[in-house]
N, C-alpha and C. Protein backbone atom coordinates (compact mmCIF):
# COMPACT_ATOMS: atom_id res chain seq x y z
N UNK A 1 3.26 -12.08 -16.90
CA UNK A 1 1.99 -11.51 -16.53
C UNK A 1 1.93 -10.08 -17.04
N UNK A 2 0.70 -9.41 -17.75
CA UNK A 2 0.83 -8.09 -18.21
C UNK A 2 0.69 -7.11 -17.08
N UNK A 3 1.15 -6.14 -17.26
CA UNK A 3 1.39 -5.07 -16.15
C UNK A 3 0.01 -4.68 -15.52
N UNK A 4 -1.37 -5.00 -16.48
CA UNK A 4 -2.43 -4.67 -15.68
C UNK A 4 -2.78 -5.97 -14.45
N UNK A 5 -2.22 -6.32 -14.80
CA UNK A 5 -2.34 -7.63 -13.53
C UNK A 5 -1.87 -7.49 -12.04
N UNK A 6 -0.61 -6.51 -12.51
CA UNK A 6 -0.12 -6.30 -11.47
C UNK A 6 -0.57 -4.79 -10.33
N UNK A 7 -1.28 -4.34 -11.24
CA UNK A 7 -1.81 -3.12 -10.63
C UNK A 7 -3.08 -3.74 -10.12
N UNK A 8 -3.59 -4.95 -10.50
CA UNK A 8 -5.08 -5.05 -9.91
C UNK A 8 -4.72 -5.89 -8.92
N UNK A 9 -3.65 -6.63 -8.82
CA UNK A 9 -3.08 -7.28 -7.74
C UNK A 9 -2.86 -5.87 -6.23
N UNK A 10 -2.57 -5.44 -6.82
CA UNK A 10 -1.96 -3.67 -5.86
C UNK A 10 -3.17 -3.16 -5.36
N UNK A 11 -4.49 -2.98 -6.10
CA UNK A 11 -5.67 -2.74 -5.98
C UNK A 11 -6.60 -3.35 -5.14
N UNK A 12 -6.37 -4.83 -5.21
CA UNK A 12 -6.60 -5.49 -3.90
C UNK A 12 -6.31 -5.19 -3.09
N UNK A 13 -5.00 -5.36 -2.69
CA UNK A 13 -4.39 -5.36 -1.80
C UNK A 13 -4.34 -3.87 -0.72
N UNK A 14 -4.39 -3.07 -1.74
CA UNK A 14 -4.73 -1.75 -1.03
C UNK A 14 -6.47 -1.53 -0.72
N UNK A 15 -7.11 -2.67 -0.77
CA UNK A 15 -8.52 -2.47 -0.23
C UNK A 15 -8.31 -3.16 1.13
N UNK A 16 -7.42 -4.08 1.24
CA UNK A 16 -6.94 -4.80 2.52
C UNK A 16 -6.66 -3.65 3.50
N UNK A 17 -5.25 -3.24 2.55
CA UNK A 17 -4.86 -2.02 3.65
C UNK A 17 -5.61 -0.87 4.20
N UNK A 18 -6.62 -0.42 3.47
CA UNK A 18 -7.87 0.39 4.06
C UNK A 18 -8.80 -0.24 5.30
N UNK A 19 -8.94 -1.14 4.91
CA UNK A 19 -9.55 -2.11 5.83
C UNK A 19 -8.80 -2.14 7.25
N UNK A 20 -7.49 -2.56 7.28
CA UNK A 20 -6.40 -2.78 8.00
C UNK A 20 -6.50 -1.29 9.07
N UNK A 21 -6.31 -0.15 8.32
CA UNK A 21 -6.52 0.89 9.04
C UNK A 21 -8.45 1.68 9.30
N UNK A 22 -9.27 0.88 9.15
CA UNK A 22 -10.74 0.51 9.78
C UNK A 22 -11.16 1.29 8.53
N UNK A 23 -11.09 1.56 7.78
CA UNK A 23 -11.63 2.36 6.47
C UNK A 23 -12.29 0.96 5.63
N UNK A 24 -13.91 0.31 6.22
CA UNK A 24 -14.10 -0.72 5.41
C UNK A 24 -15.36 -0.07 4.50
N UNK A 25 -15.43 -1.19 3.94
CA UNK A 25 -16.66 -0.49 3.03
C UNK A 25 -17.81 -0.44 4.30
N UNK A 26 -18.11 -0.79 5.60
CA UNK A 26 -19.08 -0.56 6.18
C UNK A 26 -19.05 1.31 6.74
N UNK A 27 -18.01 1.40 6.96
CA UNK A 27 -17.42 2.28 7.81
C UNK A 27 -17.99 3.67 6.13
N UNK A 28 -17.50 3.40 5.29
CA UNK A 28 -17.59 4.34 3.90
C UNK A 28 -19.28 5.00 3.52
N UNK A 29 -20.04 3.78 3.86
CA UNK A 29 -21.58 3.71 4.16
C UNK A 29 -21.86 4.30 4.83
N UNK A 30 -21.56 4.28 5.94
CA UNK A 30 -21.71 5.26 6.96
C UNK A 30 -21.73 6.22 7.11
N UNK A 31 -20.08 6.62 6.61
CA UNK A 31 -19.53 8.16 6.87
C UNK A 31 -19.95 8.97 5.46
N UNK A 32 -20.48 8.24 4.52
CA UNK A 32 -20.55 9.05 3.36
C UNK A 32 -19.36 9.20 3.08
N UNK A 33 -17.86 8.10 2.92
CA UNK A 33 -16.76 8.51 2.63
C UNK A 33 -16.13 7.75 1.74
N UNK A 34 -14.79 7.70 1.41
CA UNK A 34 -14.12 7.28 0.01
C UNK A 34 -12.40 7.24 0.25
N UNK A 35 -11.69 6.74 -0.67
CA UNK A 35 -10.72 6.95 -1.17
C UNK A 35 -10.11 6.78 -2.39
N UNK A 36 -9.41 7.78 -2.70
CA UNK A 36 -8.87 7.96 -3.78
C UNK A 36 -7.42 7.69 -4.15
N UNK A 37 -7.26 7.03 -5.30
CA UNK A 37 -5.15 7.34 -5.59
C UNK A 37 -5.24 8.27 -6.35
N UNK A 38 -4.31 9.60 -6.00
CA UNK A 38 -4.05 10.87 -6.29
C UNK A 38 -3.09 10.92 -7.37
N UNK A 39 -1.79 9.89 -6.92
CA UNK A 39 -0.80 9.85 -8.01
C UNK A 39 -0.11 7.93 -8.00
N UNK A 40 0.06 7.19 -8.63
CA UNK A 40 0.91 6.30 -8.42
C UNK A 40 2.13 5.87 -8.88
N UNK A 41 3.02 5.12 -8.62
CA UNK A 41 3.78 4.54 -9.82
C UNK A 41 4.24 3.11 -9.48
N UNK A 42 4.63 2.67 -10.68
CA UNK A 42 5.02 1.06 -10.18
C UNK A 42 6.27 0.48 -11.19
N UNK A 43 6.76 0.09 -10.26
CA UNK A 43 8.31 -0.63 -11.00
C UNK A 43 7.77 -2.21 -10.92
N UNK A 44 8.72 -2.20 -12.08
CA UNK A 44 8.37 -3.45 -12.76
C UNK A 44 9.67 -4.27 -12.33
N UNK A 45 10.40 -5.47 -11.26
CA UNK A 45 11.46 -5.73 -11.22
C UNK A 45 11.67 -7.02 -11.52
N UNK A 46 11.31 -7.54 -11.25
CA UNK A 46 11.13 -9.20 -12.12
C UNK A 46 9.85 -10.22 -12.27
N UNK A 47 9.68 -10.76 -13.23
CA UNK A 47 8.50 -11.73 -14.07
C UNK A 47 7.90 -12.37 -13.06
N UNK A 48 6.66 -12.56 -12.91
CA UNK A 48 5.54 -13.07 -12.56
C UNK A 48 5.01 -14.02 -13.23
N UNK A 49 4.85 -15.26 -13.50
CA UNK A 49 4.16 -16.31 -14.39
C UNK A 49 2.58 -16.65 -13.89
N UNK A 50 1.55 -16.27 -14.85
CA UNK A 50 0.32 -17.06 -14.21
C UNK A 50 0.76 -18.58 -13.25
N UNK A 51 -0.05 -19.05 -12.23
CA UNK A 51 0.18 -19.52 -11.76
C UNK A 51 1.13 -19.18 -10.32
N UNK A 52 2.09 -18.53 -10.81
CA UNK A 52 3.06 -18.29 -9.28
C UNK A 52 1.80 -18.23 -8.32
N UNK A 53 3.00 -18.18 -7.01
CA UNK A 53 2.04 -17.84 -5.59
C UNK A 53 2.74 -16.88 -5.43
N UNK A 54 2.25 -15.59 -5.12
CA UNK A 54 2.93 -14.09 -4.43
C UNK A 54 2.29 -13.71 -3.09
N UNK A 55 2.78 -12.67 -2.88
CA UNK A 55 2.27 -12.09 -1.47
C UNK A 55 2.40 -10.57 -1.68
N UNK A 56 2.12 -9.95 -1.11
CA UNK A 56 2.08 -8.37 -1.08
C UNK A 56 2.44 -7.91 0.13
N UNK A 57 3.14 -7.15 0.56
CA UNK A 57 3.71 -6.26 1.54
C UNK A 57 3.15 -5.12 1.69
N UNK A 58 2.41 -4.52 2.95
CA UNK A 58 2.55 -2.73 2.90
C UNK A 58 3.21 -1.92 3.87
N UNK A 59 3.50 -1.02 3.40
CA UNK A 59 4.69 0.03 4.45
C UNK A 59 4.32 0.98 4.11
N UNK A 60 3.79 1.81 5.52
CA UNK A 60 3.17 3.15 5.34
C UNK A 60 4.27 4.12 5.32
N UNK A 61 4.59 5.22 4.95
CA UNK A 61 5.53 6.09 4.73
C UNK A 61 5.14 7.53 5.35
N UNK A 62 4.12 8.14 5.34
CA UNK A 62 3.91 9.56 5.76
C UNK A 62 2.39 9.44 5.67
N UNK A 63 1.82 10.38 6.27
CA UNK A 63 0.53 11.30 5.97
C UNK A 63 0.67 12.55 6.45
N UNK A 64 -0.52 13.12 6.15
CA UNK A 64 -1.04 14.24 6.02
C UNK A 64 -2.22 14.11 6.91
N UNK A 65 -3.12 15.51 7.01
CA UNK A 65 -4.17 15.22 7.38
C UNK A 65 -5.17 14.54 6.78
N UNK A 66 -4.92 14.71 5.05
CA UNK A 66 -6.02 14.23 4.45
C UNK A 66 -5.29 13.14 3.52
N UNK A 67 -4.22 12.76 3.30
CA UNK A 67 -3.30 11.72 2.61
C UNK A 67 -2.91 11.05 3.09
N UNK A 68 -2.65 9.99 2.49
CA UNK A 68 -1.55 8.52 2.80
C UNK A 68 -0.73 8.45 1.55
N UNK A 69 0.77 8.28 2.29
CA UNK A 69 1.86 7.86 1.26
C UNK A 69 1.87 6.76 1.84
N UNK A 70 2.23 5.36 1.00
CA UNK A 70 2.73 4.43 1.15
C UNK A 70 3.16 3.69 -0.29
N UNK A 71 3.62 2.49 -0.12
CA UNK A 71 4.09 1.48 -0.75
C UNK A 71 3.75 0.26 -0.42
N UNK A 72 4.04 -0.33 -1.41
CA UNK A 72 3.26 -1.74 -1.18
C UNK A 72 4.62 -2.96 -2.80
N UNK A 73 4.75 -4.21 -1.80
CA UNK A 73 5.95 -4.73 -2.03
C UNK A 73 5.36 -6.38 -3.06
N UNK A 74 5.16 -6.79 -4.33
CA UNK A 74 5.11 -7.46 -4.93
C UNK A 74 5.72 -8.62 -4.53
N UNK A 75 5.61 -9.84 -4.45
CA UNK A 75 7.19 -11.05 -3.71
C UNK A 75 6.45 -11.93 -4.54
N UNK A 76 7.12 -12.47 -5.28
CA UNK A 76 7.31 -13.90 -5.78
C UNK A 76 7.63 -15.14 -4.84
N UNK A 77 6.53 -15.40 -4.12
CA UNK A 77 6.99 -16.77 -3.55
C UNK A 77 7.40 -18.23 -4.15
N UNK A 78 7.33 -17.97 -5.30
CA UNK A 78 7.53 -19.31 -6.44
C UNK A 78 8.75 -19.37 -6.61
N UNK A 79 9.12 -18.45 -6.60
CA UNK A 79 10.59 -18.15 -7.37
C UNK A 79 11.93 -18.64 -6.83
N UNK A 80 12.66 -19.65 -7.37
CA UNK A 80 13.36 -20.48 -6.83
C UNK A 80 14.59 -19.91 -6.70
N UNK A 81 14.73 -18.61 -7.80
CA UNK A 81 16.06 -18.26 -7.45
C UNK A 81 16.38 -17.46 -6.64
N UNK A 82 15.70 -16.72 -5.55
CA UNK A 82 16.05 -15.87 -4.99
C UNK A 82 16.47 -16.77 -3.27
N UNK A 83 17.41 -16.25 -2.81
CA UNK A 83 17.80 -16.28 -1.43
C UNK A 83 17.18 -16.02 -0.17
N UNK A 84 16.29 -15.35 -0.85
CA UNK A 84 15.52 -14.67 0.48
C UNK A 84 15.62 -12.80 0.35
N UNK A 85 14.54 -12.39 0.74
CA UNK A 85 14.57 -11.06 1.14
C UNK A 85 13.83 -10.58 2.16
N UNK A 86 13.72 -9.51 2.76
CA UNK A 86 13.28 -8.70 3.97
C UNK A 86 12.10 -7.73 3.46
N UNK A 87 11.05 -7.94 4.10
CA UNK A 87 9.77 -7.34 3.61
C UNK A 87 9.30 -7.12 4.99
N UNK A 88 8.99 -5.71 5.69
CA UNK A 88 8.51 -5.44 6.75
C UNK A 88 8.98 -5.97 7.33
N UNK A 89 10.09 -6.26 7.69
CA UNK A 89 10.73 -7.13 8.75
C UNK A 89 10.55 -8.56 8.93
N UNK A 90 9.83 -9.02 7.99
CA UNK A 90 9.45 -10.55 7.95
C UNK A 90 10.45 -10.94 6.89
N UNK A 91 11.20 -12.67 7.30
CA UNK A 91 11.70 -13.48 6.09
C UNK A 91 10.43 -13.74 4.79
N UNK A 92 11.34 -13.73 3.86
CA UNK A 92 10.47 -13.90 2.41
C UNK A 92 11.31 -15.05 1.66
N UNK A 93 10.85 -16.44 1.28
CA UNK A 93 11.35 -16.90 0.42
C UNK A 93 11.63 -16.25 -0.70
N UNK A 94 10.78 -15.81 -1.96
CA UNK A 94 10.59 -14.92 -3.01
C UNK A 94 11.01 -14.17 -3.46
N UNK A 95 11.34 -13.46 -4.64
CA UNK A 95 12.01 -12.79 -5.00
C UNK A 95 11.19 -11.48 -5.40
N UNK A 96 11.55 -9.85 -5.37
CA UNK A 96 11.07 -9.04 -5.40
C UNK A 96 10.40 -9.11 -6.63
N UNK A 97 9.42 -8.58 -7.09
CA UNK A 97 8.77 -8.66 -8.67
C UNK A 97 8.26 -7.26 -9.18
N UNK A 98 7.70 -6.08 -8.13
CA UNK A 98 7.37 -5.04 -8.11
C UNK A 98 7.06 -4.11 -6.87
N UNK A 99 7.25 -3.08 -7.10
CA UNK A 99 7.12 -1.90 -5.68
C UNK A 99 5.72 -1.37 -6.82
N UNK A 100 4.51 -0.79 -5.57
CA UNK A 100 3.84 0.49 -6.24
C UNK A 100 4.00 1.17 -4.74
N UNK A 101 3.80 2.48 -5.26
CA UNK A 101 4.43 3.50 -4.63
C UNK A 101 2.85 4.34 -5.01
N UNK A 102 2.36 4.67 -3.73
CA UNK A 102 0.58 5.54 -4.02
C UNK A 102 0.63 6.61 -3.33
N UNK A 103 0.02 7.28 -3.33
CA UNK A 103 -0.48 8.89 -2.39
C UNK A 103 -1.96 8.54 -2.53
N UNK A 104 -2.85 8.55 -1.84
CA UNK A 104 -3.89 8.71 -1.44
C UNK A 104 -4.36 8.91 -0.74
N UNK A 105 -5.71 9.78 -0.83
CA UNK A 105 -6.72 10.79 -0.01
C UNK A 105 -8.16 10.54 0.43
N UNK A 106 -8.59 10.47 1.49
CA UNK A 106 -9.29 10.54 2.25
C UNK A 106 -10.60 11.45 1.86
N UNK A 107 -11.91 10.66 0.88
CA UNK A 107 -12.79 11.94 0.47
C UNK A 107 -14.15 11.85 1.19
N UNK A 108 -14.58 12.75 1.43
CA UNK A 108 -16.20 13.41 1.56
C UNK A 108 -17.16 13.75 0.68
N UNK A 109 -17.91 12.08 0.46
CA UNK A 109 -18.61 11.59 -0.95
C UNK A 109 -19.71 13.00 -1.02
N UNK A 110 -19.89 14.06 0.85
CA UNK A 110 -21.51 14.81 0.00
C UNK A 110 -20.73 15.74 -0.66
N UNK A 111 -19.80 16.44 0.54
CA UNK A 111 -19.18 17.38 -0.18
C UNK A 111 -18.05 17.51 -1.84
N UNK A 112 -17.84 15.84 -2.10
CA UNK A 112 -17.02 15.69 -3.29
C UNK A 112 -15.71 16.24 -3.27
N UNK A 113 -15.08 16.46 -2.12
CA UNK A 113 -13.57 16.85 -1.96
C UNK A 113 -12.96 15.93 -0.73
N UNK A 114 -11.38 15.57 -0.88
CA UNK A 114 -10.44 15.36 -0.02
C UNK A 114 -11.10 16.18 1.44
N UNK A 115 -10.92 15.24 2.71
CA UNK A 115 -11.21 15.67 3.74
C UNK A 115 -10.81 14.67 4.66
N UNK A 116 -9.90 15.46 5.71
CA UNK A 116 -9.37 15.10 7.05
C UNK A 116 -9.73 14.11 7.44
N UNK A 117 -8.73 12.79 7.54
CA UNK A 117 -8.98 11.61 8.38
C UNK A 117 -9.80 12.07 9.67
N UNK A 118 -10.88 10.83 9.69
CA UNK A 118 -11.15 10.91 10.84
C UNK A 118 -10.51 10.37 12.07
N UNK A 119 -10.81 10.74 13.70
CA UNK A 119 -9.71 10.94 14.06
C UNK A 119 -8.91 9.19 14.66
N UNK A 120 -10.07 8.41 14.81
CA UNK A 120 -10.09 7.03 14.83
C UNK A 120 -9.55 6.97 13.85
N UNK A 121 -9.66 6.61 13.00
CA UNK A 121 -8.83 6.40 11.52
C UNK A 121 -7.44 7.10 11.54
N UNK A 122 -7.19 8.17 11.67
CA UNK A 122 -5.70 8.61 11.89
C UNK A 122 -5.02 8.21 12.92
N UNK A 123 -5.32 7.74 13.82
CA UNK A 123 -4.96 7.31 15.09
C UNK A 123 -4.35 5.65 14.80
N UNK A 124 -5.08 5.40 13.89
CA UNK A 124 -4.85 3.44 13.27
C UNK A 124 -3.86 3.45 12.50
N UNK A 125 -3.60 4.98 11.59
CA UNK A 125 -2.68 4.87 10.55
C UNK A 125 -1.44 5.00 11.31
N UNK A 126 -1.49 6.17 12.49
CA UNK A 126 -0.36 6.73 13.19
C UNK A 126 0.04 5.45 13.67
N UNK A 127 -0.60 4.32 14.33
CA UNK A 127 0.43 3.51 14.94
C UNK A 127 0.70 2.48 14.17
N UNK A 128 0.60 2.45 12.36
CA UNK A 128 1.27 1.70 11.33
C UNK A 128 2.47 1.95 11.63
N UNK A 129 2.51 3.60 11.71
CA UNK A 129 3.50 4.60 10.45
C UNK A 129 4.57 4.52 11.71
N UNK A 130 4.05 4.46 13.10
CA UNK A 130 4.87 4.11 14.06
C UNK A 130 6.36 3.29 13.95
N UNK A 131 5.20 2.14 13.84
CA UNK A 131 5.64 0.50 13.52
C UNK A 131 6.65 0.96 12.19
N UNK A 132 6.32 0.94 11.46
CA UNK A 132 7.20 0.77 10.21
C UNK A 132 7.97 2.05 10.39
N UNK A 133 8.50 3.23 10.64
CA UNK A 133 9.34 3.91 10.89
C UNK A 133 10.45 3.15 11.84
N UNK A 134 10.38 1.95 12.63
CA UNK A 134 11.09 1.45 13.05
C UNK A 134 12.23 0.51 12.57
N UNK A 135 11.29 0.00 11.13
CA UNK A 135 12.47 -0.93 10.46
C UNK A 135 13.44 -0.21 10.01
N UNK A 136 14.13 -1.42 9.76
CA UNK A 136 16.13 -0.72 9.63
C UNK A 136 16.40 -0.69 8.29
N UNK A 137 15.61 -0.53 7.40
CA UNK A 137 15.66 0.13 5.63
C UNK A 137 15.12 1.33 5.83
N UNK A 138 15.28 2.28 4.89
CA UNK A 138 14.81 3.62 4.45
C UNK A 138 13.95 3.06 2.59
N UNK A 139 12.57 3.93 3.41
CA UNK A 139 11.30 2.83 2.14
C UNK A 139 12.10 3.39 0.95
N UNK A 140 11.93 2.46 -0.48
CA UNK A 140 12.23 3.30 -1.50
C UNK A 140 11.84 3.76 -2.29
N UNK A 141 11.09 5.14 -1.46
CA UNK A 141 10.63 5.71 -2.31
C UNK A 141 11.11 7.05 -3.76
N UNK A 142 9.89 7.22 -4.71
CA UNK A 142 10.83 7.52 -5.61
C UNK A 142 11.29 9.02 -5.43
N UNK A 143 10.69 9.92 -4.39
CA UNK A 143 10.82 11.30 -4.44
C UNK A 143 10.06 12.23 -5.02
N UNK A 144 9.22 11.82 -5.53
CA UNK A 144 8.10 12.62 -6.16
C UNK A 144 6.28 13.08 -5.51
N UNK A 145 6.94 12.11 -4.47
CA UNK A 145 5.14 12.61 -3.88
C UNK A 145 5.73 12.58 -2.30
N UNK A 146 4.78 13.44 -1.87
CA UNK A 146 4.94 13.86 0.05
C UNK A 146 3.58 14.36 0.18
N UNK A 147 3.03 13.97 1.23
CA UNK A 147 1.83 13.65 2.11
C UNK A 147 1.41 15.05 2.32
């Protein structure tokens, strides 16, 4: 699968996770609001074939007032050779295929700049970042971006 596949796979999936923390497109209408990816990156760890079945993982890592660090976990559920792995604390048949690793910000479509979660909305992220500060891995992230 070419690598843009896999970022629009990530792209989805991070419209889920907005959603997940009440940031829907109704909510954006509303508030006159947005989000942005500030910086990303994505490892490439093993092949994807059209056809596979995958799944996506997310694990929030930090914020800010006006940012989200997180990651988000690629799994090959097709993939016969893997043993199993640990994704948010859930069993995974599948084998890892890619990490993206995002920073993104919270914008104010009148004003056109980054601006402070609202406080409902930070309050949804805080008890992700809760949750997943609890699992027993340290995320892997690459060291280059902080909230």
């Amino acid at each position: 699968m070419n690598m843009r596949w896999y970022v629009a796979l990530f792209d989805d999936a991070g419209d889920e996770l907005h959603e997940r923390c009440g940031l829907t497109p109704e909510f954006h209408r509303t508030h006159r609001s947005g989000t942005v990816d500030l910086e990303h990156h994505t490892h490439f760890l093993n092949e994807v074939m059209p056809g596979d079945t995958i799944a996506v993982y997310s694990r929030l890592v930090e914020r800010s007032p006006k940012r989200l660090h997180y990651l988000m976990f690629l799994v090959n559920e097709t993939s016969a050779q893997a043993e199993g792995s640990v994704v948010r604390g859930e069993k995974s048949s599948g084998r890892l295929a890619a990490i993206f690793e995002c920073m993104n910000a919270f914008l104010d479509l009148d004003a056109r700049k980054t601006a402070p979660f609202p406080p409902e909305i930070a309050a949804k992220i805080d008890a992700w970042l809760d949750r997943d500060k609890k699992l027993d891995w340290p995320p892997p992230v690459s060291g280059a971006m902080q909230a």
